[in-house]
N, C-alpha and C. Protein backbone atom coordinates (compact mmCIF):
# COMPACT_ATOMS: atom_id res chain seq x y z
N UNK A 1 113.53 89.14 74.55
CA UNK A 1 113.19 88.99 75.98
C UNK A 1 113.58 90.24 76.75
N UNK A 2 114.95 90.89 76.43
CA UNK A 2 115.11 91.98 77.06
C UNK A 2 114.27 93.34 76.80
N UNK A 3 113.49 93.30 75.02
CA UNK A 3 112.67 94.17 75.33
C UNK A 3 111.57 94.04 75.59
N UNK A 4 110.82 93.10 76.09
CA UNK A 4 109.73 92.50 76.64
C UNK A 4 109.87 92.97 78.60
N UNK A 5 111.01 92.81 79.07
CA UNK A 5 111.57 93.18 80.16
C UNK A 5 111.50 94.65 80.42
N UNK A 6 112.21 95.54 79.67
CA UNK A 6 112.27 97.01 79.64
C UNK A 6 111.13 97.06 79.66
N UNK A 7 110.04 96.68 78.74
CA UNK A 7 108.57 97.66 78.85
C UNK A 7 107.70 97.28 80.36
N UNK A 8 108.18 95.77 80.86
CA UNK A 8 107.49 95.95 82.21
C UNK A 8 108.13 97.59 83.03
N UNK A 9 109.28 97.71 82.96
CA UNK A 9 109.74 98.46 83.91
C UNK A 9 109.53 100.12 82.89
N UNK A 10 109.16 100.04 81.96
CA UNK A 10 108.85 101.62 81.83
C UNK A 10 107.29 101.15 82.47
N UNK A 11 106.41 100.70 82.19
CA UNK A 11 105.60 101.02 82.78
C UNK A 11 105.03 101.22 84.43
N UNK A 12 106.05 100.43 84.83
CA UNK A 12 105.73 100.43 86.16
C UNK A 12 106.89 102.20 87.14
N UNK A 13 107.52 102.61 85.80
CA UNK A 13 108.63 103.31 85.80
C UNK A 13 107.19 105.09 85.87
N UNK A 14 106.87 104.66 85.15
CA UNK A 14 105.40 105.40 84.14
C UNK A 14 104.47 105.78 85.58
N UNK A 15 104.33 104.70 85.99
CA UNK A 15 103.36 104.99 86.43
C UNK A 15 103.39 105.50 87.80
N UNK A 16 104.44 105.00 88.59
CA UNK A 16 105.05 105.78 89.53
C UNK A 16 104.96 107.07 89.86
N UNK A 17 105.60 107.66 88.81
CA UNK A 17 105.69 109.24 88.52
C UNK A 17 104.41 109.90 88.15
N UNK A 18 103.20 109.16 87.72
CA UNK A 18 102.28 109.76 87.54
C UNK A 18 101.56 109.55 88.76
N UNK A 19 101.61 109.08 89.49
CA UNK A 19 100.76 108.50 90.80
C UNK A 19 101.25 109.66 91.94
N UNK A 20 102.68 109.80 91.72
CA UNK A 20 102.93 111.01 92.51
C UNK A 20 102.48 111.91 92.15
N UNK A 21 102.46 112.42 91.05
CA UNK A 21 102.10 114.15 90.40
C UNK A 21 100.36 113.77 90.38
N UNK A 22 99.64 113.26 90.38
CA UNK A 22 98.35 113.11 89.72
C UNK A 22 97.30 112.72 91.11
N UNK A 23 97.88 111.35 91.15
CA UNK A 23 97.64 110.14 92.50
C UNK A 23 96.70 109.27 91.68
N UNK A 24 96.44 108.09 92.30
CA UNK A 24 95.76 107.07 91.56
C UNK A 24 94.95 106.92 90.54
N UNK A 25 93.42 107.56 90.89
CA UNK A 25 91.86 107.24 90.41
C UNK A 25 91.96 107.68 89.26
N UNK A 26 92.47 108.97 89.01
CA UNK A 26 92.51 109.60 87.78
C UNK A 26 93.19 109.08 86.47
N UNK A 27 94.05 108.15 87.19
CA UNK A 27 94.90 107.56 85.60
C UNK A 27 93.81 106.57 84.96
N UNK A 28 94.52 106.12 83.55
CA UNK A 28 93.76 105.20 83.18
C UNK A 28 95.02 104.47 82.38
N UNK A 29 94.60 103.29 81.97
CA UNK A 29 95.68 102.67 81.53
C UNK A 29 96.51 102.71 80.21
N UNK A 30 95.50 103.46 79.37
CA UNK A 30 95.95 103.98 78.07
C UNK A 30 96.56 105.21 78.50
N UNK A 31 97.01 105.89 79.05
CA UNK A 31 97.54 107.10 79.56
C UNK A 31 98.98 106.27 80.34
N UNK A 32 98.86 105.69 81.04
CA UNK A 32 100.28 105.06 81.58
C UNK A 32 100.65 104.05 80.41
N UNK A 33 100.54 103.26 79.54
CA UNK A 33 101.42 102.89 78.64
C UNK A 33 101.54 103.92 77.75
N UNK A 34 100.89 105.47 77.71
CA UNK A 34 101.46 106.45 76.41
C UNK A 34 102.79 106.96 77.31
N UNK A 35 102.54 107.56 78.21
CA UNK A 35 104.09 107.72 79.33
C UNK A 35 104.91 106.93 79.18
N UNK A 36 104.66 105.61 79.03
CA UNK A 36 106.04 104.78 79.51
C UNK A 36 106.01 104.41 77.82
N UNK A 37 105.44 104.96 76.88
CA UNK A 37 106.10 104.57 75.99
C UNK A 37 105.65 103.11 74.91
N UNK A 38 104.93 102.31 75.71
CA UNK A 38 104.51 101.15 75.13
C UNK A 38 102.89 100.87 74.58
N UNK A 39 102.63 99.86 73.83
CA UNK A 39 101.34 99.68 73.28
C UNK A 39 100.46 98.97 74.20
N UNK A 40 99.68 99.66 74.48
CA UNK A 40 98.71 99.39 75.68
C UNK A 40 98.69 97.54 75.88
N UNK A 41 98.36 97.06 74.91
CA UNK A 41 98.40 95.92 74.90
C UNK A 41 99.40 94.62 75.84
N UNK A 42 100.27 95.82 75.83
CA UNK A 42 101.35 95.20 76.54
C UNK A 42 100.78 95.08 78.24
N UNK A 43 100.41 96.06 78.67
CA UNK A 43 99.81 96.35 79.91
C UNK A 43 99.80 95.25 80.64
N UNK A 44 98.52 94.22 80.11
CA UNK A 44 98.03 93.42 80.50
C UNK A 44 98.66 92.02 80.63
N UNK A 45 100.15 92.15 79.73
CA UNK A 45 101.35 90.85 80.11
C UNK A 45 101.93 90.99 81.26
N UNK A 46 102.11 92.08 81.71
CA UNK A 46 102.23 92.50 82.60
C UNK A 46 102.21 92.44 84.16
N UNK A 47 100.37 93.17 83.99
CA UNK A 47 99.39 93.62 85.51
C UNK A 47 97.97 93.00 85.27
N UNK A 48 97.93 92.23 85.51
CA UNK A 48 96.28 91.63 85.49
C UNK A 48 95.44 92.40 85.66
N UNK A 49 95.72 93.89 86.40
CA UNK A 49 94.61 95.26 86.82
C UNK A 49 95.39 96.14 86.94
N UNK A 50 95.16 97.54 86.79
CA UNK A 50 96.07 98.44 87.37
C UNK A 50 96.08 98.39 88.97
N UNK A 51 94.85 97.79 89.55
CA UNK A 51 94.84 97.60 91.45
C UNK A 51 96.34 96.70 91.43
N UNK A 52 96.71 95.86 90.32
CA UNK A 52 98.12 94.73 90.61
C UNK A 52 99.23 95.93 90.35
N UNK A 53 98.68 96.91 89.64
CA UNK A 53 100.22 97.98 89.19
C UNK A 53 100.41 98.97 90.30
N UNK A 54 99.36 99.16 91.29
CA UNK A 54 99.62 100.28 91.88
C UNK A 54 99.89 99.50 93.19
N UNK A 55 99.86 97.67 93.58
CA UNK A 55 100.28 97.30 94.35
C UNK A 55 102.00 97.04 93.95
N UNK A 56 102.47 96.80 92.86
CA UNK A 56 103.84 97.01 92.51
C UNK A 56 104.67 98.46 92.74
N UNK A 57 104.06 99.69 91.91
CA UNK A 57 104.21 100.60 92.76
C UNK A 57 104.80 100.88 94.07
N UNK A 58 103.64 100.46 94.92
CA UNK A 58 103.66 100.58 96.74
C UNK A 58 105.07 99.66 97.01
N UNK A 59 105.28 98.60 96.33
CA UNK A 59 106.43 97.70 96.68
C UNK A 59 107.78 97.93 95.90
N UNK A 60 107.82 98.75 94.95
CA UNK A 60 109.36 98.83 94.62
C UNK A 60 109.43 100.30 95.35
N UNK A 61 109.06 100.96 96.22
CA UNK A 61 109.30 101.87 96.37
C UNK A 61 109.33 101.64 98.03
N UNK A 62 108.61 100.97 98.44
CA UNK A 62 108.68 100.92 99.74
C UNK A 62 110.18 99.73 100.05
N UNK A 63 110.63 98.81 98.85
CA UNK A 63 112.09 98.27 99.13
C UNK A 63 112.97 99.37 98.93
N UNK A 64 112.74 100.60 98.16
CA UNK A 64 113.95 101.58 98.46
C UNK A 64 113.62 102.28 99.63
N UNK A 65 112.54 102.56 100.23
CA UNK A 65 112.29 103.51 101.18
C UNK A 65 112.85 102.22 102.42
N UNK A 66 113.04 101.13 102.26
CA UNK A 66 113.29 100.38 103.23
C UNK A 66 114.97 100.13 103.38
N UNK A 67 115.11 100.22 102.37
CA UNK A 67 116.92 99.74 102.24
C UNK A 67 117.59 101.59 103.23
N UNK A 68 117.01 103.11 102.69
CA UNK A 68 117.19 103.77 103.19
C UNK A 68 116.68 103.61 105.02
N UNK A 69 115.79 103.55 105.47
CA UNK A 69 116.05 103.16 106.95
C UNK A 69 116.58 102.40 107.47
N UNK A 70 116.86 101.23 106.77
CA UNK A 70 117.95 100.19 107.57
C UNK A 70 119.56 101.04 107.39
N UNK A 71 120.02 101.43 106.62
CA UNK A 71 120.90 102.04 106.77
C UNK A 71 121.15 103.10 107.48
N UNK A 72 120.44 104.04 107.80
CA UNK A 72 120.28 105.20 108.74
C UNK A 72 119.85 104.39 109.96
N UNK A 73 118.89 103.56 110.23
CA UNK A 73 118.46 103.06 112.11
C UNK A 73 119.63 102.06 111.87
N UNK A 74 120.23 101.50 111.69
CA UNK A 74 120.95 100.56 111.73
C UNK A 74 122.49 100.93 111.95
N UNK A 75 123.00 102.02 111.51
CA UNK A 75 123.94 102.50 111.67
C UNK A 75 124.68 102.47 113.14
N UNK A 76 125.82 102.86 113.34
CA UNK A 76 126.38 102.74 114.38
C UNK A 76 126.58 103.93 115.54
N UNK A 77 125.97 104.75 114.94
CA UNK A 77 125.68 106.36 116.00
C UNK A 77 125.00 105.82 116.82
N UNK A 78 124.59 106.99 117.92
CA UNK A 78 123.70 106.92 118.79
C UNK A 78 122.11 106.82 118.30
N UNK A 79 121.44 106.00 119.31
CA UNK A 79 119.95 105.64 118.97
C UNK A 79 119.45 107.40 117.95
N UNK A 80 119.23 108.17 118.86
CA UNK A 80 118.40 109.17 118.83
C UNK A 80 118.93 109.75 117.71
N UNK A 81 120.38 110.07 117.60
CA UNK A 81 121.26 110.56 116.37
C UNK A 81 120.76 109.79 115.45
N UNK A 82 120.31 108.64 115.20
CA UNK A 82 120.05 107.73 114.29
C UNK A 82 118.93 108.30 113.72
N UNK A 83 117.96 108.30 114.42
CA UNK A 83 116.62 109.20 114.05
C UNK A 83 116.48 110.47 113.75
N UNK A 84 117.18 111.19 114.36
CA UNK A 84 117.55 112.41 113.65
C UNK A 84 117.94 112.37 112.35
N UNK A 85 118.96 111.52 111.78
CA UNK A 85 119.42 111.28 110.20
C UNK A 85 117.98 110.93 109.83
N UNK A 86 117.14 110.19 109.74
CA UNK A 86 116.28 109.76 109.29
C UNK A 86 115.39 110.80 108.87
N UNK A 87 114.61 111.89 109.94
CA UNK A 87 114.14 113.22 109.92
C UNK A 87 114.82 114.12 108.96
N UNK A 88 116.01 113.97 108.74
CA UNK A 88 117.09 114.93 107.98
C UNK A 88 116.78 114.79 106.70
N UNK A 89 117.09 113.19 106.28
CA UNK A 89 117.19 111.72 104.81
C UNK A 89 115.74 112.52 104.17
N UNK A 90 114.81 112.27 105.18
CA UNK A 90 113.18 112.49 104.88
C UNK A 90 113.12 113.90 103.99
N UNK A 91 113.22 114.98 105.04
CA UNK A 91 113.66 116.59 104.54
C UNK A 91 114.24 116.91 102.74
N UNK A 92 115.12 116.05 103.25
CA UNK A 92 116.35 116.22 101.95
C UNK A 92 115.75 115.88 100.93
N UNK A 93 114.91 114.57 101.02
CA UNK A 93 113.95 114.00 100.38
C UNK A 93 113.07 115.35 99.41
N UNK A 94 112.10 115.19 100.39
CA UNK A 94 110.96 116.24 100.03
C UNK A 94 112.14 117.84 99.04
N UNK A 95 112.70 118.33 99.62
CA UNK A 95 113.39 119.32 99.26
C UNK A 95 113.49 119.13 97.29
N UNK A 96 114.56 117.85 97.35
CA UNK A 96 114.71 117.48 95.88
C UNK A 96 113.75 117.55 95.07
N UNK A 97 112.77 116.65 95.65
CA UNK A 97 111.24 116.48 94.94
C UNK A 97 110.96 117.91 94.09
N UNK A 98 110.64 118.81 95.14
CA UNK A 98 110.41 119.76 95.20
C UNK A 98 111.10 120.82 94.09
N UNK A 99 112.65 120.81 93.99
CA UNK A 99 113.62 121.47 93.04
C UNK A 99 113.50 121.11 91.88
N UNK A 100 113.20 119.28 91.89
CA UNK A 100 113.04 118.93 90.34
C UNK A 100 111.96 119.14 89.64
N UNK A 101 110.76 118.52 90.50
CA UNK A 101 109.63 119.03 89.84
C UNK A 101 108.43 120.34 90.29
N UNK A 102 108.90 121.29 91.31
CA UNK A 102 107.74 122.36 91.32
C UNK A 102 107.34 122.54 92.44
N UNK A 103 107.01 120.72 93.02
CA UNK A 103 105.86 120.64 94.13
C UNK A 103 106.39 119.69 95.37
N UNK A 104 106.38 120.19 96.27
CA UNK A 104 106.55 118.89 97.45
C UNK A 104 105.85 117.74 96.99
N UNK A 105 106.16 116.60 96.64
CA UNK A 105 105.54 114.98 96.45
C UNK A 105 105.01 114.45 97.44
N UNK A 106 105.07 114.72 98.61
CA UNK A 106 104.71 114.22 99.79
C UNK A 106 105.02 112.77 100.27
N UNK A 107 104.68 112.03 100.93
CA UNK A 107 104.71 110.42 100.82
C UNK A 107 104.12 109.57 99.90
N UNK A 108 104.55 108.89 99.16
CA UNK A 108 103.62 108.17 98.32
C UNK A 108 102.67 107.03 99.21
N UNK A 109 102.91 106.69 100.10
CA UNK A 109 101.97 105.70 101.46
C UNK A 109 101.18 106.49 101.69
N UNK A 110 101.31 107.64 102.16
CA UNK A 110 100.48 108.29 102.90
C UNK A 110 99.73 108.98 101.87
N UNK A 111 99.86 109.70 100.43
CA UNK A 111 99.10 109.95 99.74
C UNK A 111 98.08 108.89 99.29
N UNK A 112 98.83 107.40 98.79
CA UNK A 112 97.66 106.39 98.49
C UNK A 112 96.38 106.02 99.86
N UNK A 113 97.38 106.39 101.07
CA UNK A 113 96.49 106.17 102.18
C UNK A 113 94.93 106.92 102.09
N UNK A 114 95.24 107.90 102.02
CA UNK A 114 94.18 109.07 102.01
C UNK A 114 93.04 108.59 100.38
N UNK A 115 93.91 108.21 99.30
CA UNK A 115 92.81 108.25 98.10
C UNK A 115 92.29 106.79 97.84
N UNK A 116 93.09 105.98 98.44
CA UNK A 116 92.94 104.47 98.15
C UNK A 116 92.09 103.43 99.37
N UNK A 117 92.53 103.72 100.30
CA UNK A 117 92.12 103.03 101.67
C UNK A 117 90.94 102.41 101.86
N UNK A 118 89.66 103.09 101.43
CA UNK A 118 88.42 102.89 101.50
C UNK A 118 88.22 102.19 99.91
N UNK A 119 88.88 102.33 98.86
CA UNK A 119 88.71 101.34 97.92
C UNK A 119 89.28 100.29 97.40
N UNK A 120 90.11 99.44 98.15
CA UNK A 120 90.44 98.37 97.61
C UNK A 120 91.35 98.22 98.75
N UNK A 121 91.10 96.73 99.31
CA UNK A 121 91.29 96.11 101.03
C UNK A 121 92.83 95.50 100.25
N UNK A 122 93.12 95.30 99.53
CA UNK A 122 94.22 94.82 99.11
C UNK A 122 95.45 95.78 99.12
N UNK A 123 95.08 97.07 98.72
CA UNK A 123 96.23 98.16 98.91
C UNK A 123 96.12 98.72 100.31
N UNK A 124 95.25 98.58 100.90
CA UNK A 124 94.96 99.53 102.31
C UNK A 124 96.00 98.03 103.17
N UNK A 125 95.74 96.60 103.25
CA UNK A 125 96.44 95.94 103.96
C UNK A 125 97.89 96.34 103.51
N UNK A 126 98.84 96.55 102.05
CA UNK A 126 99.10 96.56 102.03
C UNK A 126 100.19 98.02 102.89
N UNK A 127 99.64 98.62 102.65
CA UNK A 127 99.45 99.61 103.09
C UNK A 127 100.37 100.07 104.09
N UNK A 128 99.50 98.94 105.49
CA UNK A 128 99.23 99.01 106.88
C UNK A 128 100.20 98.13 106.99
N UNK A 129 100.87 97.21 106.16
CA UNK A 129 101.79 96.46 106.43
C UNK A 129 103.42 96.99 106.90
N UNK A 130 103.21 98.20 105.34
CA UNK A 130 104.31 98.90 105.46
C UNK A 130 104.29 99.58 106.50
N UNK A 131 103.00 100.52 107.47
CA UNK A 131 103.29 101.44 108.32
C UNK A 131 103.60 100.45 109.66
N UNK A 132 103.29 99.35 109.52
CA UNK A 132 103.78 98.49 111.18
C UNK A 132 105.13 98.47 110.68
N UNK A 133 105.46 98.02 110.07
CA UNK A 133 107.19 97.94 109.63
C UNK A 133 107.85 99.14 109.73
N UNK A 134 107.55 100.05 109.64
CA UNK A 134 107.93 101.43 109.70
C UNK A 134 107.98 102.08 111.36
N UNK A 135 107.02 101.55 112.13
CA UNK A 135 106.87 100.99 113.54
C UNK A 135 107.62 100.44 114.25
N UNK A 136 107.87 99.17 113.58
CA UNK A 136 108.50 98.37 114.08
C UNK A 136 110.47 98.94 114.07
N UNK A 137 110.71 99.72 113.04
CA UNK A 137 111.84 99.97 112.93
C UNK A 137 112.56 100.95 114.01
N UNK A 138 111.39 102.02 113.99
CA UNK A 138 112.02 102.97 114.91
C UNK A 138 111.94 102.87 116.63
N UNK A 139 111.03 101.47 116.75
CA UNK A 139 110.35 100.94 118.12
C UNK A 139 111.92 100.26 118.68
N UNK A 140 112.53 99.94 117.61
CA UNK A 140 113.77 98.92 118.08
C UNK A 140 114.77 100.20 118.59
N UNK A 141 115.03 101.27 117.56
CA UNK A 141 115.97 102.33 118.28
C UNK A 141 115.82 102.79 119.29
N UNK A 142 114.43 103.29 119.78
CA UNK A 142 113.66 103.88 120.79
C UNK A 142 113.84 103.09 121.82
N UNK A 143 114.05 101.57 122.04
CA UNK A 143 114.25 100.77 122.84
C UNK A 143 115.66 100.84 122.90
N UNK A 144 116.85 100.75 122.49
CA UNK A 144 117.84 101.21 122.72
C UNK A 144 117.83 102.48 123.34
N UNK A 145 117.43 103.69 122.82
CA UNK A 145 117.22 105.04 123.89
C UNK A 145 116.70 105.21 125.16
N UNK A 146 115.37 104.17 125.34
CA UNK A 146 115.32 104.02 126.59
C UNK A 146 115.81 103.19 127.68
N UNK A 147 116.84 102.16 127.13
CA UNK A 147 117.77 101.87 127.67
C UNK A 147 118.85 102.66 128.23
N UNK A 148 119.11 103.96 127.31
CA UNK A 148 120.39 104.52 127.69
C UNK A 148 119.33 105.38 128.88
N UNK A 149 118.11 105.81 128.83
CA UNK A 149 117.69 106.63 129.99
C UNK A 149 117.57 107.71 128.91
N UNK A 150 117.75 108.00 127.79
CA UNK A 150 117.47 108.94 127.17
C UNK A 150 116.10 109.78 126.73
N UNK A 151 115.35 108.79 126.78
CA UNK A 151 113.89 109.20 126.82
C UNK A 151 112.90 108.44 127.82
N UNK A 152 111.84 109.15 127.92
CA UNK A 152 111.07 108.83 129.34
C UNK A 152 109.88 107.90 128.71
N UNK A 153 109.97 107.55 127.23
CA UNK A 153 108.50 106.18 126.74
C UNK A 153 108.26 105.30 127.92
N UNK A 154 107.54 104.79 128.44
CA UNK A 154 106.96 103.64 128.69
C UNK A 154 107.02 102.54 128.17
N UNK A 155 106.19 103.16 126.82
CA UNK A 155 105.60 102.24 126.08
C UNK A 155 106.15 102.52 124.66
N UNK A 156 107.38 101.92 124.14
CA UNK A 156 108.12 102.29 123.28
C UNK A 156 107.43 101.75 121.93
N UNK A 157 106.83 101.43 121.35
CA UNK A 157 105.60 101.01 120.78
C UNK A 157 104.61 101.88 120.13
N UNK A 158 104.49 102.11 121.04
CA UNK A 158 103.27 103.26 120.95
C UNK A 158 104.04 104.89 121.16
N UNK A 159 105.29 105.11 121.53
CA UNK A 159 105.72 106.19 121.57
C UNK A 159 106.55 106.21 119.90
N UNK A 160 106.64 104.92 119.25
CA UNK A 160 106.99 104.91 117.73
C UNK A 160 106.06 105.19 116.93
N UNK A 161 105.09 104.42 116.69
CA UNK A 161 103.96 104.84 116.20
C UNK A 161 103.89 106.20 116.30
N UNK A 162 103.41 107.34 117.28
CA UNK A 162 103.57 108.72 117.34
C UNK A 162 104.39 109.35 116.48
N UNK A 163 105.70 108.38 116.81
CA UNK A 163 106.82 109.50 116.21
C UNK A 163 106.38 108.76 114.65
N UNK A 164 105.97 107.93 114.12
CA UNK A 164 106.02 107.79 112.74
C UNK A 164 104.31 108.42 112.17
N UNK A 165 103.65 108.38 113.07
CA UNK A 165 102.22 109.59 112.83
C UNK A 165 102.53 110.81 112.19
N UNK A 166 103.75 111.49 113.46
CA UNK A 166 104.34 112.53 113.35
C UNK A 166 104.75 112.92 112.22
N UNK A 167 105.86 112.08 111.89
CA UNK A 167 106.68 112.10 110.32
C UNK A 167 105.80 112.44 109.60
N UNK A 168 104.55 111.49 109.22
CA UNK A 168 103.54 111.47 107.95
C UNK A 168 103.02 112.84 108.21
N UNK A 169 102.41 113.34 109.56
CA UNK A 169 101.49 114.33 109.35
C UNK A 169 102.46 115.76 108.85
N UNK A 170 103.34 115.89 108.72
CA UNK A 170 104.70 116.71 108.61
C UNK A 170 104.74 116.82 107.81
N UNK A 171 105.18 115.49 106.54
CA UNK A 171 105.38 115.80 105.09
C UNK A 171 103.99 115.87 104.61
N UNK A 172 102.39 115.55 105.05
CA UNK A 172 101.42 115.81 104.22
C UNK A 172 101.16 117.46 104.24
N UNK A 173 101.23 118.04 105.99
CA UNK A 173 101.36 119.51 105.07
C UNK A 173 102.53 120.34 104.42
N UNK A 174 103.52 119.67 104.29
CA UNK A 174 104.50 119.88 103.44
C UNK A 174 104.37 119.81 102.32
N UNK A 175 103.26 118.86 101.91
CA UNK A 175 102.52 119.02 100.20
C UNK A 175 101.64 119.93 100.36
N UNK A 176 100.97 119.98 101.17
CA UNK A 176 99.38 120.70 101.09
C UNK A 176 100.08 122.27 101.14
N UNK A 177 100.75 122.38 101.76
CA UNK A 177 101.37 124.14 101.62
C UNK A 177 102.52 124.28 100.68
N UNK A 178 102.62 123.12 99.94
CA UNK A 178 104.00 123.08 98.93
C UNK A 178 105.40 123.69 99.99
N UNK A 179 105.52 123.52 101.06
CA UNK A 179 106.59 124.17 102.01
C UNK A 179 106.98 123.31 102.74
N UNK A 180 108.23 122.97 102.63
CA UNK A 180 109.76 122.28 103.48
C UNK A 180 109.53 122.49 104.96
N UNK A 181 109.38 123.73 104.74
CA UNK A 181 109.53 124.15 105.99
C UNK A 181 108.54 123.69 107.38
N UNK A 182 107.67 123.05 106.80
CA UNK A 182 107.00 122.32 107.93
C UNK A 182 107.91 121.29 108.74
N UNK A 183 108.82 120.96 107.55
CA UNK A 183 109.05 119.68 108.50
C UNK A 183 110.24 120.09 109.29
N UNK A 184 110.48 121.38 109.04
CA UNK A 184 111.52 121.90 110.42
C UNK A 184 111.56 121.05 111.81
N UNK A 185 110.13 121.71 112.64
CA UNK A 185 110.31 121.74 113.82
C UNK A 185 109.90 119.82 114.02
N UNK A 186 110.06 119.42 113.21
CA UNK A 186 110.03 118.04 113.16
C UNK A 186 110.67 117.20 114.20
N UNK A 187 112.42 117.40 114.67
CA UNK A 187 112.71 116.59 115.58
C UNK A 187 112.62 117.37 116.91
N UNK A 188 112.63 118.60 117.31
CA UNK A 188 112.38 119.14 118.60
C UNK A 188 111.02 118.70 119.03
N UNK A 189 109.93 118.80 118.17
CA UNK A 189 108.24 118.25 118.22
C UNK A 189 108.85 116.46 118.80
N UNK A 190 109.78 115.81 118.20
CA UNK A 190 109.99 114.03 118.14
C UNK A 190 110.21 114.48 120.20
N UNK A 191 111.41 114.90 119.90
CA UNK A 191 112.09 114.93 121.61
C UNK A 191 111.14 114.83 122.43
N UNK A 192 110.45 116.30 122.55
CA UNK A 192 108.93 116.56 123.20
C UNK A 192 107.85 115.45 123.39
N UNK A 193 107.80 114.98 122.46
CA UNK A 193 106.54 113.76 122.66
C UNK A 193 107.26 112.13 123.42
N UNK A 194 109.16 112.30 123.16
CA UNK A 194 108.80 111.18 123.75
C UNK A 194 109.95 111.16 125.05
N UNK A 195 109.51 112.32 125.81
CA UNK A 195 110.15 112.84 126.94
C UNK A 195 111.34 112.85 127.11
N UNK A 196 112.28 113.20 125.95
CA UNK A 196 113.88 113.25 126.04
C UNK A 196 114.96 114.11 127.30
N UNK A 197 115.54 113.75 127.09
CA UNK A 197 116.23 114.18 128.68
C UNK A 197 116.72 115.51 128.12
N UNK A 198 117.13 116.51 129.54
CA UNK A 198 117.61 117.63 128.57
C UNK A 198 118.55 118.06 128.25
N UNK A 199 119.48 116.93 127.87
CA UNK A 199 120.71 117.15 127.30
C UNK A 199 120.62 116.88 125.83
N UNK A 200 119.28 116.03 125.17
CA UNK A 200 118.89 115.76 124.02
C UNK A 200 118.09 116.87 123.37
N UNK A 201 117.35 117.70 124.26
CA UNK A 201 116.31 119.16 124.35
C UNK A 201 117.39 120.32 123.68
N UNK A 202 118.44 120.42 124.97
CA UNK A 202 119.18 121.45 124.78
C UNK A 202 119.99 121.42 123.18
N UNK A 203 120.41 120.15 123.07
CA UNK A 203 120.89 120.18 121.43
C UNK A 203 120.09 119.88 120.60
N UNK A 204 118.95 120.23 120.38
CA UNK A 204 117.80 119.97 119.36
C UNK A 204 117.76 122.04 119.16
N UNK A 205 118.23 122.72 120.48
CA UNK A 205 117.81 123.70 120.63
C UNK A 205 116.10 124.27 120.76
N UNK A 206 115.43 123.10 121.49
CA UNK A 206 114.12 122.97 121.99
C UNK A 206 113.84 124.53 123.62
């Protein structure tokens, strides 16, 4: 039973890593059980489709990408400081990627976004689930900030959304130019869009 167990998780281990370096369409399923090691056959005890493996995928990765923002927005710093770690977490992110294997990885959401979206309503909801949640997270800090008077949103909602637009459009040309360095001007660009006071400006060094 336990090695019946291990081969779910090399493959879903498998395929991960190829979805980043490759991205979806191109795999096939005899190619992700030779990676992870197992007899294709197994596959299918498994994932009823690879559309069921690349929705597993999207979900063990989006519970670590989730356990990391609750710990950073959740923390006990200041709202905006909070988000700043997050911008930082992200960076640090991409950077590693980058040292271990060659290439900025970019987002894995936002890469399936772009190759998957228009083919299969099951990963695109899924998708869209994660980016409202991702919404929803930084909408709650932002509402604390504009409580303190720290930023000028309105509409804290829609000034999250932006800032999580922002994020994505940051690390995609951070793949597309293989360079970190995009996502520099990342939180002075955050301040700017959601009218931070300028005591938040001046220490961004905006």
């Amino acid at each position: 039973m336990g090695r019946t167990s291990d081969a779910g998780e090399k493959i879903l281990t498998a395929a991960r890593s190829l979805i980043e370096l490759r991205g979806y369409s191109a795999l096939g399923v005899a190619e992700i059980c030779k990676a992870a090691g197992v007899p294709k056959g197994s596959f299918y005890y498994f994932y009823e489709s690879k559309e069921a493996l690349a929705l597993a995928v999207i979900d063990e990765q989006w519970a670590g990408q989730r356990r990391t923002w609750t710990r950073i927005l959740g923390a006990d710093a200041e709202p905006l400081e909070r988000l700043r770690l997050l911008f930082e977490e992200t960076e640090a992110a991409q950077r590693a990627g980058q040292h271990d294997c060659g290439t900025v990885a970019g987002c894995l959401f936002g890469n399936l976004t772009l190759e998957m979206s228009n083919q299969t309503e099951a990963v695109r909801a899924r998708l869209q689930e994660i980016f409202e949640a991702q919404v929803e997270m930084v909408g709650a800090v932002l509402d604390e900030a504009a409580e303190r008077e720290e930023i000028a949103a309105a509409d804290t909602r829609a000034a999250a959304r932006a800032v999580v637009a922002q994020l994505e459009g940051r690390v995609m040309f951070a793949k597309l130019y293989n360079d970190t360095q995009w996502l520099g001007p990342l939180w002075a660009n955050c301040l700017a869009l959601l009218g931070a006071n300028a005591a938040q400006q001046a220490a961004a060094g905006a």
